[in-house]
Protein backbone atom coordinates (compact mmCIF):
# COMPACT_ATOMS: atom_id res chain seq x y z
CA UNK A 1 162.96 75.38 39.42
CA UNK A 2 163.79 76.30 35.80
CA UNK A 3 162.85 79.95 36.66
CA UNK A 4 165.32 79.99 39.57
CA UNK A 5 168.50 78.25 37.62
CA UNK A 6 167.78 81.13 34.72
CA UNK A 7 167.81 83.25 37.22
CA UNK A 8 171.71 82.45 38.52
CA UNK A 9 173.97 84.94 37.07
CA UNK A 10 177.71 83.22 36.80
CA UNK A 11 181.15 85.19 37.01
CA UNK A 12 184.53 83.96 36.02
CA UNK A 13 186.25 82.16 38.72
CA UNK A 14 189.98 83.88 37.11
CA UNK A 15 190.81 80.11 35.14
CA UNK A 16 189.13 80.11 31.25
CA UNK A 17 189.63 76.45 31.56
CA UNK A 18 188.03 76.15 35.21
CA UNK A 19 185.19 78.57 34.06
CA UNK A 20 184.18 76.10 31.45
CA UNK A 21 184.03 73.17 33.33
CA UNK A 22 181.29 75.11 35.66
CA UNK A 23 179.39 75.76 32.69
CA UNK A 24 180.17 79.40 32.82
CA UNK A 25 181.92 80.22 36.47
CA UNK A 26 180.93 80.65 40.26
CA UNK A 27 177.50 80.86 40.99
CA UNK A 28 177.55 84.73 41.83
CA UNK A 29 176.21 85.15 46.09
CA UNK A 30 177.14 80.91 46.49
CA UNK A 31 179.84 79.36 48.29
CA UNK A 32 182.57 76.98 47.57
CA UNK A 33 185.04 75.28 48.57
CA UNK A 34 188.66 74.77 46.65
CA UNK A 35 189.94 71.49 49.23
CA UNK A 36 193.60 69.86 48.60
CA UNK A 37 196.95 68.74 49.93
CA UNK A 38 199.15 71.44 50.75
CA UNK A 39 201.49 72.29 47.25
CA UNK A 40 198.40 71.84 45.01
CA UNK A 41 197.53 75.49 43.95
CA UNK A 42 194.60 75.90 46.43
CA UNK A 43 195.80 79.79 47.34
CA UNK A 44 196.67 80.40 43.50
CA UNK A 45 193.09 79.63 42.75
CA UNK A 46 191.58 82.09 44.65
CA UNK A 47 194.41 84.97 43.97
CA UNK A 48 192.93 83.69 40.08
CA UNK A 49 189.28 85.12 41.44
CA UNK A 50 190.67 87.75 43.15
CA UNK A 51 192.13 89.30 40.44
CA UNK A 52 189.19 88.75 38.02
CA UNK A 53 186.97 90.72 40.29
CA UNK A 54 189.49 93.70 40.71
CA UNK A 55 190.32 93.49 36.63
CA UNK A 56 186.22 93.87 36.90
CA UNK A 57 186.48 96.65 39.08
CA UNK A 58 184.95 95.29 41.65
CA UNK A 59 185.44 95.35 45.59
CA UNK A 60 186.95 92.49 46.71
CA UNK A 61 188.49 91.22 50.53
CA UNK A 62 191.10 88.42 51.42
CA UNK A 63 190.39 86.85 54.88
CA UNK A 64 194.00 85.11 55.21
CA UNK A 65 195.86 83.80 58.45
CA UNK A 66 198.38 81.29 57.69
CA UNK A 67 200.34 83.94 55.99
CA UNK A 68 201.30 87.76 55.86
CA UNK A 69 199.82 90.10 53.54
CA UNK A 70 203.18 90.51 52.14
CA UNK A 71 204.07 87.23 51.40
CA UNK A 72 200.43 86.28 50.20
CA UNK A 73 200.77 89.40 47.46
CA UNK A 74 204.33 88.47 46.71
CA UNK A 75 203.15 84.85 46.04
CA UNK A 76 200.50 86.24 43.33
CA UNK A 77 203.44 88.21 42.06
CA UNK A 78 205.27 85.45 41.04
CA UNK A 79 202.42 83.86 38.69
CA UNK A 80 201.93 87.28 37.35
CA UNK A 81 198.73 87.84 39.39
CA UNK A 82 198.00 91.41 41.08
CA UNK A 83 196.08 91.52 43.80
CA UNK A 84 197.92 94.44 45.81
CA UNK A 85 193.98 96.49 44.99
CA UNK A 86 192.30 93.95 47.30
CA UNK A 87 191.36 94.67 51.04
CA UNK A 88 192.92 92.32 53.16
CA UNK A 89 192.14 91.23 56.63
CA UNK A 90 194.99 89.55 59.13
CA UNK A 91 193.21 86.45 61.17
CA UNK A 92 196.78 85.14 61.99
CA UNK A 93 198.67 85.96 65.32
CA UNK A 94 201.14 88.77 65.72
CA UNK A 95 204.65 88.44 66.08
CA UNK A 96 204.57 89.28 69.25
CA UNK A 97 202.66 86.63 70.39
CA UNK A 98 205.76 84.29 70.11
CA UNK A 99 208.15 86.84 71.45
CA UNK A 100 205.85 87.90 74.40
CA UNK A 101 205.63 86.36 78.02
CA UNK A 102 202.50 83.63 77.74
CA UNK A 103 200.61 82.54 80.96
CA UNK A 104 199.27 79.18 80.15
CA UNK A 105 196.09 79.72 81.79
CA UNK A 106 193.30 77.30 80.68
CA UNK A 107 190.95 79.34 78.38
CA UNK A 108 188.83 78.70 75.22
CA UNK A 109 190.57 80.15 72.80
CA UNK A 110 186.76 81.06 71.06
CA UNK A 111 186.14 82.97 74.47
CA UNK A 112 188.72 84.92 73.89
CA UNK A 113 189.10 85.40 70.65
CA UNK A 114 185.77 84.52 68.62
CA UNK A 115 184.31 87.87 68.79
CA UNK A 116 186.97 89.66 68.12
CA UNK A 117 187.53 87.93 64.62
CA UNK A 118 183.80 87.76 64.13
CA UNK A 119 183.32 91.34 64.78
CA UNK A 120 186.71 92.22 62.68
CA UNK A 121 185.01 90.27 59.41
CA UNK A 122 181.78 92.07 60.06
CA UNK A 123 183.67 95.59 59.90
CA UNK A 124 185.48 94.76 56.82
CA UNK A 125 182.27 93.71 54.98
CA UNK A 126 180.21 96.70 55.87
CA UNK A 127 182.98 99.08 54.79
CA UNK A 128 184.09 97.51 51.72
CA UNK A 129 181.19 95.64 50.49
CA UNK A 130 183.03 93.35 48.67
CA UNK A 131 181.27 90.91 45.94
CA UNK A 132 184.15 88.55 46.57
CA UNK A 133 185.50 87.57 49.64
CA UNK A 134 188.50 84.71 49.78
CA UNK A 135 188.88 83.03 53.18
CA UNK A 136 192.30 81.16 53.17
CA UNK A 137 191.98 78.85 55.11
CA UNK A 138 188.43 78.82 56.06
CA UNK A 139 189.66 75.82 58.92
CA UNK A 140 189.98 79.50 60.26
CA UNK A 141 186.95 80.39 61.28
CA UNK A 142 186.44 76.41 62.91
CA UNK A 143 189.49 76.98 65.47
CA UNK A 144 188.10 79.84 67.11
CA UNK A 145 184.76 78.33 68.08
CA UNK A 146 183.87 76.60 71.28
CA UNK A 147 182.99 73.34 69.31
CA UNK A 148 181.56 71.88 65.95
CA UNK A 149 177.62 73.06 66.49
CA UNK A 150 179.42 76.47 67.25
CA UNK A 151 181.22 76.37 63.96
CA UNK A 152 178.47 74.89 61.47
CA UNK A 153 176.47 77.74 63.10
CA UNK A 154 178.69 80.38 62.65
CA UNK A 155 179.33 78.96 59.17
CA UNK A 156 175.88 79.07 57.86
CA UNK A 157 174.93 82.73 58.95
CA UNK A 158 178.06 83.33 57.55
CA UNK A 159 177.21 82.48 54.73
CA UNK A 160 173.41 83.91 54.59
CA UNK A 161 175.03 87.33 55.78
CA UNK A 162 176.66 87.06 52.54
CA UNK A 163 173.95 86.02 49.95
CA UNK A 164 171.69 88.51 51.54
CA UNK A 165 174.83 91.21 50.29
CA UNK A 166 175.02 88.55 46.89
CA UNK A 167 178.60 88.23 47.69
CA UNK A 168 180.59 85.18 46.13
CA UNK A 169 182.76 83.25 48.90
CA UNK A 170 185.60 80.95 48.20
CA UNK A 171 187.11 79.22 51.10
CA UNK A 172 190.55 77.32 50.90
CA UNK A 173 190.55 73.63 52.58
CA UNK A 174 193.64 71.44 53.15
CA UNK A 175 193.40 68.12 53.44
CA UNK A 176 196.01 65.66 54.40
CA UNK A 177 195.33 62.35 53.20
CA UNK A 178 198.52 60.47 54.09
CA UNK A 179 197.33 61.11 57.70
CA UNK A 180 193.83 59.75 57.36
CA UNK A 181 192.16 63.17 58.40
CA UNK A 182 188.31 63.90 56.98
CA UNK A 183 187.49 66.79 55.74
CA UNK A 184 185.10 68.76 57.58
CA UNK A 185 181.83 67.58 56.82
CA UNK A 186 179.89 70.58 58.06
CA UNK A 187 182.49 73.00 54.85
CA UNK A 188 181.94 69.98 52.40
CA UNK A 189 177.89 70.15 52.83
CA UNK A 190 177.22 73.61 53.48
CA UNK A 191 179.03 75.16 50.23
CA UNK A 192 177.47 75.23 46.71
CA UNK A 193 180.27 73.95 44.73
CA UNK A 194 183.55 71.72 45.98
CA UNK A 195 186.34 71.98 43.52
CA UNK A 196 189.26 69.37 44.11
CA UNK A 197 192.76 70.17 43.38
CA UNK A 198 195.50 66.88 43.53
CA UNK A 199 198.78 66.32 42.35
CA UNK A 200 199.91 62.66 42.23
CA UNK A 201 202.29 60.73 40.02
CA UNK A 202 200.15 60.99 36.94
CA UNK A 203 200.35 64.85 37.17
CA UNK A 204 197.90 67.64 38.45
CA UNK A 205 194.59 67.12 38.62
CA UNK A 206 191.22 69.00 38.85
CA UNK A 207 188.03 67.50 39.47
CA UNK A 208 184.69 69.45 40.21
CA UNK A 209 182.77 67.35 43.10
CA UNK A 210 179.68 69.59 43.08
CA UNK A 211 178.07 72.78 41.58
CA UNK A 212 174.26 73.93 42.57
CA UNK A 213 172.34 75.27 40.11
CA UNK A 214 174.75 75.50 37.30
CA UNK A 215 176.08 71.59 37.44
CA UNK A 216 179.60 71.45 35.57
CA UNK A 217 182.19 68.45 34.04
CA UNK A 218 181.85 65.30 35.41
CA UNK A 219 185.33 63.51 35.65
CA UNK A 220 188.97 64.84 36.04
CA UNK A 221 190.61 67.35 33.80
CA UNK A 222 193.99 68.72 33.78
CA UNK A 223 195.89 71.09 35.87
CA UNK A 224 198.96 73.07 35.63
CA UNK A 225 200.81 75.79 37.43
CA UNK A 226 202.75 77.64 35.12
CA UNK A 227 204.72 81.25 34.71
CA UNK A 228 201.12 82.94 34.42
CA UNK A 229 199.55 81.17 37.06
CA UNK A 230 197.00 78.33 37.09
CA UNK A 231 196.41 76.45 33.56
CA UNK A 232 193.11 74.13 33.73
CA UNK A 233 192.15 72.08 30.40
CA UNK A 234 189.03 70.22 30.13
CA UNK A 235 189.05 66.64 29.36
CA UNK A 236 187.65 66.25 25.69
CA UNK A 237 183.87 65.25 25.30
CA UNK A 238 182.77 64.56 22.08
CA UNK A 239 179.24 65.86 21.05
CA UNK A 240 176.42 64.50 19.60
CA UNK A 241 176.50 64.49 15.55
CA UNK A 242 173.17 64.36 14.03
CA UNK A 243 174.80 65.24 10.34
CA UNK A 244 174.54 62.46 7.66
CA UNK A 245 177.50 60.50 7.40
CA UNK A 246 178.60 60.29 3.46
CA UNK A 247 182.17 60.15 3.52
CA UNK A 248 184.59 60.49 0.25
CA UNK A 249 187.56 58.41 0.13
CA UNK A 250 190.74 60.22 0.35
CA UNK A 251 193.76 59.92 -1.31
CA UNK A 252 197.02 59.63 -0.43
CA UNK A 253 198.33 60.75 -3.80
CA UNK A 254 200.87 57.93 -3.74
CA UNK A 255 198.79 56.10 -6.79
CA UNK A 256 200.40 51.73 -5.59
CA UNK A 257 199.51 53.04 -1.96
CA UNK A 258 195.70 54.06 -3.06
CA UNK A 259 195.50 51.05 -5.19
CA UNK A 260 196.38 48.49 -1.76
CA UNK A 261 193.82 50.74 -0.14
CA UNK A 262 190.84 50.52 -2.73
CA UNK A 263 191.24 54.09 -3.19
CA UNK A 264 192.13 55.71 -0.32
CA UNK A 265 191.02 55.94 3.40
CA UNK A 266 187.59 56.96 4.02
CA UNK A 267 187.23 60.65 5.34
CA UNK A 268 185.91 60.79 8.82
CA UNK A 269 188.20 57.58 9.64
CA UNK A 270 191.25 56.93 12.55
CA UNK A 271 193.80 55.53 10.70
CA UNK A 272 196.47 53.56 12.33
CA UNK A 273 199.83 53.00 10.70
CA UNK A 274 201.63 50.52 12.67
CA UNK A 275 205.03 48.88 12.44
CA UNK A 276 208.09 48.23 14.74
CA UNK A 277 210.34 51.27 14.69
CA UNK A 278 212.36 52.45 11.78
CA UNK A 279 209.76 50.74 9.63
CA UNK A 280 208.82 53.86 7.75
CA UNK A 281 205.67 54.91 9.47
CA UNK A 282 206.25 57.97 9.76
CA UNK A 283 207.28 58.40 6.30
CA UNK A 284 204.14 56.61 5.36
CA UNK A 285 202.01 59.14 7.40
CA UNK A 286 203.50 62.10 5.83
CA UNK A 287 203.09 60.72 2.36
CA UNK A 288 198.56 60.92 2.93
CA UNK A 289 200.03 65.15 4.65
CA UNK A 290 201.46 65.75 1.08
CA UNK A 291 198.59 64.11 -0.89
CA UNK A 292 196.11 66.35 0.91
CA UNK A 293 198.09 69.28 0.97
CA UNK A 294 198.98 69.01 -2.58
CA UNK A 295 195.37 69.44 -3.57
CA UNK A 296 195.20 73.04 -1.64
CA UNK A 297 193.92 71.69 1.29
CA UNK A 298 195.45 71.98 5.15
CA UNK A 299 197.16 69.25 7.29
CA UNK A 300 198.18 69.44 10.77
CA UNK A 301 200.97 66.79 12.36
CA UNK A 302 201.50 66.44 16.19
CA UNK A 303 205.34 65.00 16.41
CA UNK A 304 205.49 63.09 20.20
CA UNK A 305 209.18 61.49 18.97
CA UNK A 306 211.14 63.96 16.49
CA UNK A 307 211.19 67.79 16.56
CA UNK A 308 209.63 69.43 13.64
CA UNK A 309 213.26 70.62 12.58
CA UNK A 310 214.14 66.62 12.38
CA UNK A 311 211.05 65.69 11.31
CA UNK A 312 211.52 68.59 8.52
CA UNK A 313 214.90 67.54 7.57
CA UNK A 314 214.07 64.15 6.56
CA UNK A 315 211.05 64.38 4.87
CA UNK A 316 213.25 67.06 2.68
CA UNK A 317 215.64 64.32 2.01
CA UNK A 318 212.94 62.09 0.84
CA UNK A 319 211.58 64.42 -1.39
CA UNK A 320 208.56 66.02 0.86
CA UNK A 321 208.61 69.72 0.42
CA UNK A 322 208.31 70.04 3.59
CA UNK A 323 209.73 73.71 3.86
CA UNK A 324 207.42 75.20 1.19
CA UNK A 325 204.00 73.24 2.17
CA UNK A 326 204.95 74.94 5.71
CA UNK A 327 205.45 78.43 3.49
CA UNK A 328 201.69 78.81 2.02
CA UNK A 329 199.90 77.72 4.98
CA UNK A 330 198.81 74.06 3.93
CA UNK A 331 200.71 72.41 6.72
CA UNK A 332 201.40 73.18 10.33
CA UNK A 333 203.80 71.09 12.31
CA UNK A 334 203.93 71.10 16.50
CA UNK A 335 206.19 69.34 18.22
CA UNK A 336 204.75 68.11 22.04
CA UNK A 337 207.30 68.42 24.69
CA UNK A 338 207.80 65.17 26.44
CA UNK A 339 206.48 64.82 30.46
CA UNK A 340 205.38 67.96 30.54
CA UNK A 341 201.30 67.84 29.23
CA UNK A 342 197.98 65.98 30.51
CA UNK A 343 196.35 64.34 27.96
CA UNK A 344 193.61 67.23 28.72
CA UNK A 345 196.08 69.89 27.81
CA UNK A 346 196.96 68.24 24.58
CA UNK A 347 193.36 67.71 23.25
CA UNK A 348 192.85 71.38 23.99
CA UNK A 349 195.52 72.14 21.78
CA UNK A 350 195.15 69.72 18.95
CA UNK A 351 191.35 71.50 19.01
CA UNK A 352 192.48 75.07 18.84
CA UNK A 353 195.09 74.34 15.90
CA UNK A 354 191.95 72.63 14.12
CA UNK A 355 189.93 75.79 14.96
CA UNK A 356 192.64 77.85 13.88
CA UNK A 357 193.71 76.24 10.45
CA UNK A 358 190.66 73.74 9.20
CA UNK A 359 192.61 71.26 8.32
CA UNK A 360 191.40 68.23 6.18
CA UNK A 361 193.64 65.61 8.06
CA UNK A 362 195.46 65.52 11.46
CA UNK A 363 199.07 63.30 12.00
CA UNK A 364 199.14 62.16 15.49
CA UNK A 365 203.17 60.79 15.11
CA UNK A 366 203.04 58.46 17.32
CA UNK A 367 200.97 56.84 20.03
CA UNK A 368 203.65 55.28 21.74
CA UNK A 369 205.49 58.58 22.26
CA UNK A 370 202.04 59.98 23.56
CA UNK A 371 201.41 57.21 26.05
CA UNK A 372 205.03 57.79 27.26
CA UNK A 373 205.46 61.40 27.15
CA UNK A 374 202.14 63.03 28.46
CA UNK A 375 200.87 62.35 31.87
CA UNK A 376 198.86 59.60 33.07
CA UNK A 377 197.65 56.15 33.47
CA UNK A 378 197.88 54.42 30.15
CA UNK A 379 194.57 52.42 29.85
CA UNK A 380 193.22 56.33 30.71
CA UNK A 381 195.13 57.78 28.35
CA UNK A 382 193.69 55.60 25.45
CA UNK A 383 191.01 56.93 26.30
CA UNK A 384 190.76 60.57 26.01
CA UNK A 385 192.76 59.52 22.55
CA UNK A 386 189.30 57.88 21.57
CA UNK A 387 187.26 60.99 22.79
CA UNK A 388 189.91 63.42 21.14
CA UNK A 389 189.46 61.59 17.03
CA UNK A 390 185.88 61.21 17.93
CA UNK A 391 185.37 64.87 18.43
CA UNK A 392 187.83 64.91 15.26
CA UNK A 393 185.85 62.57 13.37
CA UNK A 394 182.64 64.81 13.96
CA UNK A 395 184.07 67.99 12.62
CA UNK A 396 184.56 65.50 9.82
CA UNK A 397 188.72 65.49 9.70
CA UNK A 398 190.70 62.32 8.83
CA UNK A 399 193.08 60.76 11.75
CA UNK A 400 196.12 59.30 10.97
CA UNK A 401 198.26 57.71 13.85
CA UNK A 402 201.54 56.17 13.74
CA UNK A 403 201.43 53.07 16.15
CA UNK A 404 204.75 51.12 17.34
CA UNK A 405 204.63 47.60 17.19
CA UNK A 406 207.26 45.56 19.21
CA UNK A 407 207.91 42.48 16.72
CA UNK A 408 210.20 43.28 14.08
CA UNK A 409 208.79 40.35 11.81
CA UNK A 410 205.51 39.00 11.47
CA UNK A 411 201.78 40.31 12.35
CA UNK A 412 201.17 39.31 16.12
CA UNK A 413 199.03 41.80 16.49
CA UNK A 414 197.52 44.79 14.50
CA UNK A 415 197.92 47.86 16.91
CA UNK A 416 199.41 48.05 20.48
CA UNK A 417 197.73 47.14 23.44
CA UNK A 418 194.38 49.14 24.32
CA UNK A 419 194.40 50.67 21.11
CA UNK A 420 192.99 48.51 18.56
CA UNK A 421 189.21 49.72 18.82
CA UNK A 422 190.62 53.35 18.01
CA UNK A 423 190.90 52.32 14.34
CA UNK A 424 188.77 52.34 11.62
CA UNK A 425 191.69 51.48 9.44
CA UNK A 426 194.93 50.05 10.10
CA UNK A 427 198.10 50.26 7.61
CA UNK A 428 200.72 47.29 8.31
CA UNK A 429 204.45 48.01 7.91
CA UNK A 430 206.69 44.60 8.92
CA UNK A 431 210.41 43.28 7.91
CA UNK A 432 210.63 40.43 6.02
CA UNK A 433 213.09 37.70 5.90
CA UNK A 434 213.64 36.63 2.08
CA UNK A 435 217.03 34.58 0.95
CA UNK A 436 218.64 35.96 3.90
CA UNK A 437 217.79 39.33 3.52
CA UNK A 438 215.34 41.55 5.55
CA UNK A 439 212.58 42.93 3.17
CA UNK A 440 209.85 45.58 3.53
CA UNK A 441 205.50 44.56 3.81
CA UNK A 442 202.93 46.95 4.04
CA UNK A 443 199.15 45.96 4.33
CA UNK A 444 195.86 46.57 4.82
CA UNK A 445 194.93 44.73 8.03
CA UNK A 446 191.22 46.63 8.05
CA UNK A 447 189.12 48.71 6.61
CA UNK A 448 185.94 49.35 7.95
CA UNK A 449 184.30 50.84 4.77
CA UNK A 450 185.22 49.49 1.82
CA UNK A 451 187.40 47.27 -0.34
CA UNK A 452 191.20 46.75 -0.05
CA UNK A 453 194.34 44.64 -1.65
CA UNK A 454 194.48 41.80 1.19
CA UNK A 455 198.44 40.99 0.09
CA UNK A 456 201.56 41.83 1.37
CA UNK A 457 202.94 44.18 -0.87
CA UNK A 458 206.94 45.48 -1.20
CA UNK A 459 207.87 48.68 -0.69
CA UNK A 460 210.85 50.75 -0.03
CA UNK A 461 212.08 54.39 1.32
CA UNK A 462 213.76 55.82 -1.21
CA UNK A 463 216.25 59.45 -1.07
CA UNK A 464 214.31 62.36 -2.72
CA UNK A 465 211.54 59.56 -3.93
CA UNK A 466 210.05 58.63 -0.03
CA UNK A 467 208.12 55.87 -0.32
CA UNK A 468 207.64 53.79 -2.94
CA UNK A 469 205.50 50.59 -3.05
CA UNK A 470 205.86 47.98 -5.15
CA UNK A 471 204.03 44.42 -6.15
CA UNK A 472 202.48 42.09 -3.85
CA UNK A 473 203.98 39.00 -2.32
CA UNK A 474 202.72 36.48 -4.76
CA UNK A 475 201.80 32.78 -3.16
CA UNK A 476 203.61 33.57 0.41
CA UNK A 477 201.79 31.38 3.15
CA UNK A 478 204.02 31.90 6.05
CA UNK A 479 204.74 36.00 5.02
CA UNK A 480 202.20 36.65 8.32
CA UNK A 481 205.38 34.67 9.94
CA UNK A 482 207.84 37.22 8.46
CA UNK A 483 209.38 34.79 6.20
CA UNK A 484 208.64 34.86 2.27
CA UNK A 485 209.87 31.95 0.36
CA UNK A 486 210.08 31.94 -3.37
């Protein structure tokens, strides 16, 4: 068995992000089977494997019948795909079989047309000897046979007339849910691989069913159709670390802050900063972005709720050089559109900016904004967050993530809901009420390694000094309450 599964040679399927989650592409002389609701980029897909084979100069033929070759090449055009090179053949009815007389005589329409189309697919595969073939539909070849045993038949030598020739099939397979069909069971067996496409309220979706001999991704990952076609991102998987774990603590370079947190935050750590909104957790964040940065090292922020020009602007005004940290390449800034990413999507992008610039510390600003904005079912959502600063963690960068807290006085609760097992650390920001006046708190809730300040200390955001943290809360029993009383 191992002898045979070396032996599989893979070739892109025309999506980066699809070939990885197949472990390296189509199995090349297999089947498979790309089944959806209509709208969900089934057709796209295999213009996407088209056009890999022709940009590899190879023969390839699209067995189409639902629509023209003119509209299925225009189609491709519009994603940027160009598949005009490929052979195609016409299973669909002519014109003039609408505008034409019709005797309704009662005939199989596989006696009278089943050879025809059989013998027409034969043709085109013995002139062109394609090593792709895309049949879109495949339902195709199932109306034109007598009955089901017909079609499975004709299927499977279909299909061994192919392998013999080591020519890759993809077949297109709607499905149509909301009506209760099935999908055909003898399509769903027979192929080697059964990609499913779906696009529901929580966005597109991709999820690989089955792949012989090469296995792939378990689970769903992202999906998009953009300008340039089809976008697939994996979900994030974090890999086994075998490296010893001996992490430094690092600074914030904000010496009261490192004091409250017995030095710093340990490296490798998620840190949550939490606090209801205009708190100054965002100001806090940046403050540990500046400390690393200011000893020559990189840091990355991912801004869910402020563009970087905003987010720029007032860190300026509170004395962050924002501008000139941007300048020599020790901090990049990315602002994430709202409703318009998967969580998958994101993760790929927050790896290939940590790829790209090695940073010591990552900013995720904030989770509330990323439960909101990117697409998908919250609890799930937490989720691939954990997966995404685990795979952080083991490439040994710091997490920092501001976390909105509804209360505006008081500690109710440390992080949101779902969250709270992210953290290795967790930073408190709350108001205080004091002689009638609302005061600032920041504490250390947790820290998983190491000592901390356990008070309630005072701080303030200051113009052109950010913030600025002052001493404790001395004797203040009910300051958990959000009330201090001298």
């Amino acid at each position: 068995m191992k002898d045979f599964i070396e032996n599989l040679t893979s070739i892109s399927s025309g999506v980066q992000g699809l070939d990885e989650v197949l472990h390296g592409g189509f199995a090349q002389g297999r089947m498979y089977l790309i089944r959806g609701e209509p709208g969900t980029g089934k057709s796209l897909l295999g213009a996407h494997f088209l056009e890999a084979g022709l940009n590899a100069d190879e023969d390839v033929v699209y067995i189409h019948g639902e629509e023209s070759k003119k509209d299925v090449i225009l189609n491709a055009q519009q994603v940027g795909l160009d598949i005009k090179g490929a052979e195609f053949l016409d299973l669909g009815p002519e014109t003039e079989f609408f505008t034409e007389d019709q005797s309704f005589d009662l005939v199989e329409p596989g006696d009278v047309q089943s050879e025809r189309f059989i013998e027409d697919i034969k043709s085109v595969i013995q002139d062109y000897n394609p090593s792709r073939i895309l049949i879109d539909p495949i339902t195709q070849l199932k109306y034109i046979e007598t009955d089901q045993y017909q079609y499975r038949k004709r299927l499977l030598s279909l299909m061994r007339y192919l392998r013999d020739r080591d020519t890759t099939i993809v077949g297109t397979l709607t499905t149509r849910s909301e009506y209760g069909e099935e999908w055909p069971e003898d399509a769903e067996s027979l192929s080697d691989g059964l990609v499913n496409l779906s696009h529901g309220t929580h966005g597109r979706r991709l999820e690989v069913r089955k792949h012989r001999g090469l296995g792939h991704e378990d689970g769903t990952h992202g999906l998009e159709i953009r300008d340039q076609g089809l976008e697939v991102y994996p979900r994030v998987v974090p890999e086994k670390s075998e490296s010893p774990f001996e992490p430094d603590l690092l600074p914030s370079g904000h010496e009261p802050l490192d004091s409250l947190l017995g030095g710093g935050i340990s490296e490798q750590s998620v840190t949550f900063i939490s606090g209801p909104s205009g708190i100054g957790k965002t100001t806090t964040g940046t403050q540990f972005l500046q400390g690393v940065a200011s000893r020559e090292q990189t840091a990355l922020g991912f801004l869910f709720e402020e563009s970087v020009e905003q987010f720029t602007y007032r860190a300026e005004n509170l004395g962050t050089p924002v501008k000139d940290l941007v300048d020599r390449g020790l901090l990049e800034l990315r602002n994430i559109e709202p409703l318009a990413r998967s969580s998958e999507e994101f993760g790929q992008i927050v790896l290939s900016a940590v790829e790209e610039h090695d940073p010591e510390i990552v900013l995720i600003d904030g989770i509330a904004g990323y439960k909101m904005s990117i697409q998908g079912d919250e609890q799930r959502l937490v989720r691939r967050l954990h997966a995404l600063t685990r795979s952080l963690k083991q490439r040994g960068i710091s997490v920092l993530i501001t976390d909105e807290i509804h209360q505006v006085t008081g500690v109710t609760s440390p992080t949101s809901s779902g969250a709270s097992y992210l953290a290795d650390n967790v930073i408190f920001l709350s108001y205080i009420e004091t002689d009638g006046k609302m005061e600032r708190a920041i504490g250390v809730l947790k820290k998983r390694l190491g000592g901390f300040d356990n008070r309630f200390h005072q701080f303030t955001i200051e113009e052109e000094r950010g913030l600025q943290v002052q001493g404790p809360f001395d004797e203040a029993p009910n300051i958990s309450r959000g009330v201090y009383q001298k």
